[in-house]
N, C-alpha and C. Protein backbone atom coordinates (compact mmCIF):
# COMPACT_ATOMS: atom_id res chain seq x y z
N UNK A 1 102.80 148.98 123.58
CA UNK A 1 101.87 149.96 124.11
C UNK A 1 102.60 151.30 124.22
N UNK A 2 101.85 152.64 124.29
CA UNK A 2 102.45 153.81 123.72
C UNK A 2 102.79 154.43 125.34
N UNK A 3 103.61 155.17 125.32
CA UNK A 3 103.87 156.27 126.96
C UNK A 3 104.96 156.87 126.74
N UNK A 4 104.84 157.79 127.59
CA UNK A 4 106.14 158.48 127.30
C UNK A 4 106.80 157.66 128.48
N UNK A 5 108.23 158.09 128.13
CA UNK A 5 109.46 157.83 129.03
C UNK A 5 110.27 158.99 129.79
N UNK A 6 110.45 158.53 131.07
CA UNK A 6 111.25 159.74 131.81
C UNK A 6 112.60 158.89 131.59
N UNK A 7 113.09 159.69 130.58
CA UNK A 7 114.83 159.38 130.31
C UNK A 7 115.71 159.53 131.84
N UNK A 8 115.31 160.02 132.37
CA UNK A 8 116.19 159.97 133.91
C UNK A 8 116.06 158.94 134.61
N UNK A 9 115.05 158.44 134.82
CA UNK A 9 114.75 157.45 136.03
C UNK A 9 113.70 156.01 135.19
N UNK A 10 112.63 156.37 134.01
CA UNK A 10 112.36 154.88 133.16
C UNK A 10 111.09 155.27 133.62
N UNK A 11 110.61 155.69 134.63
CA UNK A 11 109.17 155.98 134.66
C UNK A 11 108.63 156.05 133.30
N UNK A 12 107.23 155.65 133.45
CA UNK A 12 106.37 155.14 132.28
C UNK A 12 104.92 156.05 132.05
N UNK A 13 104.37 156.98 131.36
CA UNK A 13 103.51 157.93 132.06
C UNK A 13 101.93 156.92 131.38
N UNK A 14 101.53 156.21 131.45
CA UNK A 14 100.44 155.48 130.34
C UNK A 14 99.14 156.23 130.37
N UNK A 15 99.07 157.17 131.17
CA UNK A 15 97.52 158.15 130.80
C UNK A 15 97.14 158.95 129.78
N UNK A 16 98.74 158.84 128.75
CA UNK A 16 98.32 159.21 127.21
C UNK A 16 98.97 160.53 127.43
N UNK A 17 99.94 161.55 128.23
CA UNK A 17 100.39 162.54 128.64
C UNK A 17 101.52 162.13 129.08
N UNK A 18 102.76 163.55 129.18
CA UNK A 18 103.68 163.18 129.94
C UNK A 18 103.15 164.02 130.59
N UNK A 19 104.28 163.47 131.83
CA UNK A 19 103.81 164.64 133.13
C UNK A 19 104.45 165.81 133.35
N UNK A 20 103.99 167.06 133.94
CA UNK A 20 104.93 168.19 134.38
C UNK A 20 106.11 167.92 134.76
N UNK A 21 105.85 167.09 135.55
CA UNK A 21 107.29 166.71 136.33
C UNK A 21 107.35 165.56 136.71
N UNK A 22 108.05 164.49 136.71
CA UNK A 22 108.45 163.05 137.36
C UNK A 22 107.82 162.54 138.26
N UNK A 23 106.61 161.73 138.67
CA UNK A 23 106.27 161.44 140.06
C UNK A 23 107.58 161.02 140.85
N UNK A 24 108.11 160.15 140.28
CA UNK A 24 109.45 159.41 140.80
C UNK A 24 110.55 160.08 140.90
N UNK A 25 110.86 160.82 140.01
CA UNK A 25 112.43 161.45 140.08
C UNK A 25 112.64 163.06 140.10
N UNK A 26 111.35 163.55 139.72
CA UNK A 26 111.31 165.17 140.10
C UNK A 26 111.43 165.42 138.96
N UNK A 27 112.06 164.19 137.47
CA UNK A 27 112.38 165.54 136.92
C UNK A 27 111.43 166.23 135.96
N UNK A 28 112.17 167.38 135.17
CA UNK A 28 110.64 168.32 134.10
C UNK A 28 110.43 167.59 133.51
N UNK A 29 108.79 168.10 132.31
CA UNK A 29 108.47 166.93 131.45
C UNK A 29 109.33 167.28 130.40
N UNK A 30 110.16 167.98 130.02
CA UNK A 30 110.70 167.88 129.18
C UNK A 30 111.75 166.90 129.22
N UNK A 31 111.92 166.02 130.31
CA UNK A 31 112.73 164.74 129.90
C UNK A 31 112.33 163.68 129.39
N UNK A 32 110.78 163.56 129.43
CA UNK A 32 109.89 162.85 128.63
C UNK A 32 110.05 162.32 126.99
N UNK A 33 110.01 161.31 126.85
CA UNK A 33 110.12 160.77 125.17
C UNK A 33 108.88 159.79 124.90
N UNK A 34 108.02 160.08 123.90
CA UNK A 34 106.51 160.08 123.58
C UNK A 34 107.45 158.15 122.98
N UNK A 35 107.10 156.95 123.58
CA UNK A 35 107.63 155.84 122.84
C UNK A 35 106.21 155.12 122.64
N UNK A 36 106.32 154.50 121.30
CA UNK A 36 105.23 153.79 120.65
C UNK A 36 105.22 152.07 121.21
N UNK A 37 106.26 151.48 121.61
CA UNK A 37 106.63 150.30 122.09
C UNK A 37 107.05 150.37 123.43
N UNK A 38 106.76 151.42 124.30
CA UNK A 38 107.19 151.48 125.36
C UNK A 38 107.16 150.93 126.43
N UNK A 39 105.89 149.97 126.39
CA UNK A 39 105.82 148.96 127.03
C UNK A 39 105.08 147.36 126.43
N UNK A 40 105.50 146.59 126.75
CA UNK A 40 105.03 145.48 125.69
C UNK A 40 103.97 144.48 126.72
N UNK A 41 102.96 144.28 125.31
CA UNK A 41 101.84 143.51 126.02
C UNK A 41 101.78 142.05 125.18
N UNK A 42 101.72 140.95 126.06
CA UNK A 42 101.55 139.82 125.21
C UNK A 42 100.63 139.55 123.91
N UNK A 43 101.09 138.99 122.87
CA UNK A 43 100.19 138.75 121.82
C UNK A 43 98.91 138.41 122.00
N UNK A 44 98.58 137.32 122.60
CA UNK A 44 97.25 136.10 122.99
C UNK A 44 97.84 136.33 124.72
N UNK A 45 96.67 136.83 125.30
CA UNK A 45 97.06 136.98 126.74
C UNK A 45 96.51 135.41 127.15
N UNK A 46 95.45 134.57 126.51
CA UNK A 46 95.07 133.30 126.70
C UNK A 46 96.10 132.24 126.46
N UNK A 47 97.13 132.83 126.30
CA UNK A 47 98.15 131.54 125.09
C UNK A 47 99.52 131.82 125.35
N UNK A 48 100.04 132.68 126.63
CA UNK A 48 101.71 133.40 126.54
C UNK A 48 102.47 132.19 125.92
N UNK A 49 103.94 133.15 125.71
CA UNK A 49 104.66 132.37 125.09
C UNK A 49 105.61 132.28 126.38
N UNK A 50 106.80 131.66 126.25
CA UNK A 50 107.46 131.23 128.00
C UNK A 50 108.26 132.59 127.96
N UNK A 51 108.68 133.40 126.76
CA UNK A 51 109.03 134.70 127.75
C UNK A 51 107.85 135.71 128.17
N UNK A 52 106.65 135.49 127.56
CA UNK A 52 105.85 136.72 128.27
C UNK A 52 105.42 136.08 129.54
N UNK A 53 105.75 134.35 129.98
CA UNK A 53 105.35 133.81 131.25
C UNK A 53 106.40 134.09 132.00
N UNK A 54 107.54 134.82 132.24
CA UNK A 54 108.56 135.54 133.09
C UNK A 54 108.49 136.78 132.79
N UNK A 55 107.57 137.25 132.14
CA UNK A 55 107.44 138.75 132.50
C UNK A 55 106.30 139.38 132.73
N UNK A 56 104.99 139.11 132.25
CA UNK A 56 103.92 139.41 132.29
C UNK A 56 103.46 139.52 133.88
N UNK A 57 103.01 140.67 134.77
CA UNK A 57 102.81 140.52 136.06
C UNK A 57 101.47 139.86 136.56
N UNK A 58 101.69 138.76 137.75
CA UNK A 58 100.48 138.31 137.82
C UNK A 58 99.93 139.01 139.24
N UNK A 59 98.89 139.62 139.08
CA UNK A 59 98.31 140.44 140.11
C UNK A 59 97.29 139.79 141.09
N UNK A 60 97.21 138.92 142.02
CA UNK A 60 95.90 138.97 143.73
C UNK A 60 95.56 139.91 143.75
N UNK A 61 94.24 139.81 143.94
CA UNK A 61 93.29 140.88 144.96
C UNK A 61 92.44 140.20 145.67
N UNK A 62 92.74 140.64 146.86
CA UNK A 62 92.16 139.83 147.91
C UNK A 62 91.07 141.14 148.65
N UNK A 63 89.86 141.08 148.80
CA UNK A 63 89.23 142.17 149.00
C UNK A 63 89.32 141.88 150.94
N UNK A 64 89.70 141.58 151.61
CA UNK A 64 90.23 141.43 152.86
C UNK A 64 91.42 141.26 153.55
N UNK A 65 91.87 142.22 154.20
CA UNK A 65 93.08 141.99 154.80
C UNK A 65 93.19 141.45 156.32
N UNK A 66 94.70 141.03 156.83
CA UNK A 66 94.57 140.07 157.66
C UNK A 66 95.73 141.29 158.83
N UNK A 67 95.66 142.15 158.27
CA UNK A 67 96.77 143.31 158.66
C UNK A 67 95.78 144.62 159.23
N UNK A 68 95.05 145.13 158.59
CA UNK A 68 94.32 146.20 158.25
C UNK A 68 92.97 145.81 158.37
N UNK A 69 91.93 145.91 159.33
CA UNK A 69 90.83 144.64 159.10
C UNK A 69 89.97 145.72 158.68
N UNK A 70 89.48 147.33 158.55
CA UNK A 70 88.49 147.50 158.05
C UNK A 70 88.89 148.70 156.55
N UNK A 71 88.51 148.31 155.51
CA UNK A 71 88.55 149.32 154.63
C UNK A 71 90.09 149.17 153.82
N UNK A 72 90.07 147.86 153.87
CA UNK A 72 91.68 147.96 152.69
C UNK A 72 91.38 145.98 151.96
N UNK A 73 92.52 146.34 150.52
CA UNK A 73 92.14 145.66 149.85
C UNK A 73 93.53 145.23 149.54
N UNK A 74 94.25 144.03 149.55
CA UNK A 74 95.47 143.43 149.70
C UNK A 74 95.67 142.89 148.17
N UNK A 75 96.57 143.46 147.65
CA UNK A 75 96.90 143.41 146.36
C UNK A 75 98.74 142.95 146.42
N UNK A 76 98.68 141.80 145.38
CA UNK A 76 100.03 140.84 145.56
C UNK A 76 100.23 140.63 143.89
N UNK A 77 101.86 141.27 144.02
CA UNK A 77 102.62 141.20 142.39
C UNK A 77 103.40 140.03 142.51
N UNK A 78 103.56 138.95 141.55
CA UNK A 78 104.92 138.56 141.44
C UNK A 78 104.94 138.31 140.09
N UNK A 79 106.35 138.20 139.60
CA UNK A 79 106.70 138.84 137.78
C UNK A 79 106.91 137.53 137.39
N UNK A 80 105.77 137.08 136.54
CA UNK A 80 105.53 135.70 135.65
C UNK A 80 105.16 134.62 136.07
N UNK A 81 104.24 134.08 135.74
CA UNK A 81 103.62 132.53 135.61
C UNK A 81 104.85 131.60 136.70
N UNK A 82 105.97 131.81 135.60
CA UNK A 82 107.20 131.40 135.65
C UNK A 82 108.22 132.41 135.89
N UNK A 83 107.88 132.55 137.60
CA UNK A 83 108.83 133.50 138.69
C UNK A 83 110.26 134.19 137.09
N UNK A 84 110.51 135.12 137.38
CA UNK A 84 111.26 136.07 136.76
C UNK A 84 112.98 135.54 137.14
N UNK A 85 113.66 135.68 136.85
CA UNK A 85 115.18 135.55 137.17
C UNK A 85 115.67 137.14 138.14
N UNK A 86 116.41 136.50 139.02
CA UNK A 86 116.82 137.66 140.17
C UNK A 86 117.79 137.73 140.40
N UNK A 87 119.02 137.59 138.95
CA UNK A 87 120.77 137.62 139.13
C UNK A 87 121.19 138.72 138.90
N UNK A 88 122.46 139.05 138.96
CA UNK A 88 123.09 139.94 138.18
C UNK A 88 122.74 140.41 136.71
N UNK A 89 122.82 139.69 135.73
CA UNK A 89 122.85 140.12 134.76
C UNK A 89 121.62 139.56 134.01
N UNK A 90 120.05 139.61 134.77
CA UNK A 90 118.98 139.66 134.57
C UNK A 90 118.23 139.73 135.21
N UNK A 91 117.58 140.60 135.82
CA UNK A 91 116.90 140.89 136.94
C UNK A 91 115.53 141.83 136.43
N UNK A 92 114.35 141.91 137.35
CA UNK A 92 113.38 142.97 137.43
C UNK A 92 114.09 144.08 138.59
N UNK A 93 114.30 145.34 137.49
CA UNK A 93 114.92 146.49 138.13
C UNK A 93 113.63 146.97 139.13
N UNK A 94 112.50 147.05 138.72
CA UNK A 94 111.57 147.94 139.32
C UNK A 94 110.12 147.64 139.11
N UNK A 95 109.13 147.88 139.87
CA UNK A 95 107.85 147.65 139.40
C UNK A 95 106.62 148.65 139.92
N UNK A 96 106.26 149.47 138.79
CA UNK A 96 105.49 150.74 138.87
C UNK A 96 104.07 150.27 139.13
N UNK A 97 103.05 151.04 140.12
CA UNK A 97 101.86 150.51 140.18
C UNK A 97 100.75 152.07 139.73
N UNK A 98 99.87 151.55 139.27
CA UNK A 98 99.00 152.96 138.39
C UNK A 98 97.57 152.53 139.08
N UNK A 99 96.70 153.18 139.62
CA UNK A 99 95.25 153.24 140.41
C UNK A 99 94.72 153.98 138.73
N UNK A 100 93.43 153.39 137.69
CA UNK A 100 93.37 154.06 136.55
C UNK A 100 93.70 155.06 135.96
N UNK A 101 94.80 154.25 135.55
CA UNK A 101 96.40 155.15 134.99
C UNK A 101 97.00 156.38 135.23
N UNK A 102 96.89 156.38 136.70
CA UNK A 102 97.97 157.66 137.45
C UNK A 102 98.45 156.46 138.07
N UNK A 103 99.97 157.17 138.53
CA UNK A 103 101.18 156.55 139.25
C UNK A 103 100.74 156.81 140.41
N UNK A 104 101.12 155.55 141.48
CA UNK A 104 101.25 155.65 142.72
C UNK A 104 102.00 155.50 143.85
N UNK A 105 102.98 154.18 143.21
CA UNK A 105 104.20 154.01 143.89
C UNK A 105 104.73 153.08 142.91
N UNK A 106 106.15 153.20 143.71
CA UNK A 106 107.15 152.24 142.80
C UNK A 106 107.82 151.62 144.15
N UNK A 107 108.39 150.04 143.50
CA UNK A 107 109.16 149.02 144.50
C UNK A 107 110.43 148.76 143.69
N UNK A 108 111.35 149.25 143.92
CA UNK A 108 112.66 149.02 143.35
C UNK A 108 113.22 147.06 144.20
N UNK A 109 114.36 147.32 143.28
CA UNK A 109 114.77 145.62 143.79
C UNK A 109 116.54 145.36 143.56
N UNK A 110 116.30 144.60 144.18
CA UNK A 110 118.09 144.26 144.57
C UNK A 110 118.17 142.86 144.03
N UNK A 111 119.32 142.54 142.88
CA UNK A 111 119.91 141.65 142.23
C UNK A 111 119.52 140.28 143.49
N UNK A 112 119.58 139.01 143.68
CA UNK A 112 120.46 138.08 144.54
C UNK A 112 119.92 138.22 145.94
N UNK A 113 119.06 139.42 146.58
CA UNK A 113 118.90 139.71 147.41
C UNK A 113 117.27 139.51 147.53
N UNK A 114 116.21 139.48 146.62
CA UNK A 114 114.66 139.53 146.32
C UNK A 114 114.00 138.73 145.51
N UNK A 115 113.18 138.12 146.07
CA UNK A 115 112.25 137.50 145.02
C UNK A 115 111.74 138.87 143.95
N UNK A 116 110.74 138.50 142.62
CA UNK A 116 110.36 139.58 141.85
C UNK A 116 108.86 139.66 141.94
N UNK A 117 108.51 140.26 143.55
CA UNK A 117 107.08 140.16 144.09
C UNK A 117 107.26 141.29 144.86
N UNK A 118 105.67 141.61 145.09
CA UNK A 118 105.59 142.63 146.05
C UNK A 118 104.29 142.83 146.31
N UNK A 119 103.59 143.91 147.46
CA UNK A 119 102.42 143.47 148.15
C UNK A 119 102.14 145.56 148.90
N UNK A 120 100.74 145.60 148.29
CA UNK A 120 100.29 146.85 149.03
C UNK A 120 99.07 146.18 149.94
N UNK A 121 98.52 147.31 150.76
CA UNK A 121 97.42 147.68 151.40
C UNK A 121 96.86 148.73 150.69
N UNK A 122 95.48 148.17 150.19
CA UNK A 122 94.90 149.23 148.83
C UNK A 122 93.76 150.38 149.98
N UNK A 123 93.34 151.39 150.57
CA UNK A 123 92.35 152.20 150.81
C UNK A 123 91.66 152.16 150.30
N UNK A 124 91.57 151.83 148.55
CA UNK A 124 90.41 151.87 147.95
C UNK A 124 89.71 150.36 147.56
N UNK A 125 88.92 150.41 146.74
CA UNK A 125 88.23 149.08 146.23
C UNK A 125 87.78 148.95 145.68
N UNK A 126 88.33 150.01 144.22
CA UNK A 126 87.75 150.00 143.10
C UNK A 126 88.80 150.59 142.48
N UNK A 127 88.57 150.37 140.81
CA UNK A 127 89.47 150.86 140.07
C UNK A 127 90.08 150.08 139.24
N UNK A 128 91.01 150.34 138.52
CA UNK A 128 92.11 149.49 137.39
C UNK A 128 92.87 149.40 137.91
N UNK A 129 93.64 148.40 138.04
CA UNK A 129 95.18 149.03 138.52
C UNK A 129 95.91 148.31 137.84
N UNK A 130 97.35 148.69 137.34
CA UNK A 130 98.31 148.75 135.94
C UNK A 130 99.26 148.13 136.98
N UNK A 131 100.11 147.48 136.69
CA UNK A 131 101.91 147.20 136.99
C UNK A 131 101.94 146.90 135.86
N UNK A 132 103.77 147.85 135.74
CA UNK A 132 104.76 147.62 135.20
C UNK A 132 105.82 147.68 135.79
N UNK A 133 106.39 146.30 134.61
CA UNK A 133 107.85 146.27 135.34
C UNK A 133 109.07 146.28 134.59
N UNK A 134 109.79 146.48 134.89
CA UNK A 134 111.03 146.59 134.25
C UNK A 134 112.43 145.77 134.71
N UNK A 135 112.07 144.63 133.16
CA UNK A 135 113.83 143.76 133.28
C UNK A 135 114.82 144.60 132.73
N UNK A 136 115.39 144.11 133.28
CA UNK A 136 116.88 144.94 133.02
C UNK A 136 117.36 144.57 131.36
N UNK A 137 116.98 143.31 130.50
CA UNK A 137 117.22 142.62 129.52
C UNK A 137 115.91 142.91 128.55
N UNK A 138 114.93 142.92 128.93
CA UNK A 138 113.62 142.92 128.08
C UNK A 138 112.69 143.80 127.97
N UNK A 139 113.07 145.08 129.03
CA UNK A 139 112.58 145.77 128.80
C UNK A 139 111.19 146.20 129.69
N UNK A 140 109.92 147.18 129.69
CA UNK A 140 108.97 146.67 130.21
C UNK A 140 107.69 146.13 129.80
N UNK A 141 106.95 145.35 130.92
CA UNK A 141 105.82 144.64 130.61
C UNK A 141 104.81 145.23 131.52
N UNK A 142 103.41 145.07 130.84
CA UNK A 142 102.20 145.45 131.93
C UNK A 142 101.20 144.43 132.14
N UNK A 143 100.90 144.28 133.31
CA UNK A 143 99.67 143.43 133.50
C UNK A 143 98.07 144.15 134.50
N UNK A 144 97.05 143.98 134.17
CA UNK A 144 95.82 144.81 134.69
C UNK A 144 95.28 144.07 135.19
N UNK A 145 94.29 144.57 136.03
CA UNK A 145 92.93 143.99 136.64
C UNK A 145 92.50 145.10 137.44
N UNK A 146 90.89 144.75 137.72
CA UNK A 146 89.98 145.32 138.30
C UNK A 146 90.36 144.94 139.80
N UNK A 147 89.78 146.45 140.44
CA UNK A 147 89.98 145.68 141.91
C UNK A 147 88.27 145.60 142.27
């Protein structure tokens, strides 16, 4: 799948633009690089193969929260079918979240120290919303759904 790249920090821009400037790292768009493979989507999303089942993100939406009781929508990442590896020398560095394809936040991660999951409180309750993530070995992957 096509996006540019922020060569500084890996940010991923997928709205078909780079950005002025970095949501994540500040920096100009001229650090931006227009990549045609920049992020990879499984062949047969009905059929993964066992590495797109450790990378492909599987996204919850739970339209009720147990935190927040009026007006939020509890949305839960964890990276593959078949949980992701969380060592040293293979890990999910990071995982970008997009409300129809603008950036909204990012969850960085620690080797040995994290499962490869993570969890917002959504305000809204509608929309697309994108994760990507990024192994340190493979590169990144995206997974969607409607909220």
């Amino acid at each position: 799948m096509k996006g540019y790249v922020c060569q500084a920090c890996g940010f991923i821009s997928i709205n078909g633009k780079a950005p002025e400037k970095c949501p994540v790292c500040g920096a100009l768009g001229t650090s931006f690089l227009e990549k045609e493979d920049a992020i990879k989507i499984p062949v047969d999303s009905n059929n993964l193969t066992d590495p797109e089942k450790k990378h492909v993100p599987v996204i919850l939406v739970k339209k009720e929260c147990g935190l927040i009781p009026d007006g939020c929508t509890d949305v839960n990442v964890k990276i593959g079918q078949i949980i992701h590896p969380m060592e040293d020398k293979h890990s999910i560095v990071h995982i970008d979240f997009y409300l129809d394809k603008e950036y909204i936040s990012r969850v960085m991660f620690t080797p040995n120290k994290l499962n490869p999951a993570a969890g917002f409180h959504f305000k809204v309750s509608e929309g697309q919303l994108s994760v990507v993530e990024l192994c340190n070995l493979h590169g990144a992957w995206i997974g969607e759904v409607k909220l």
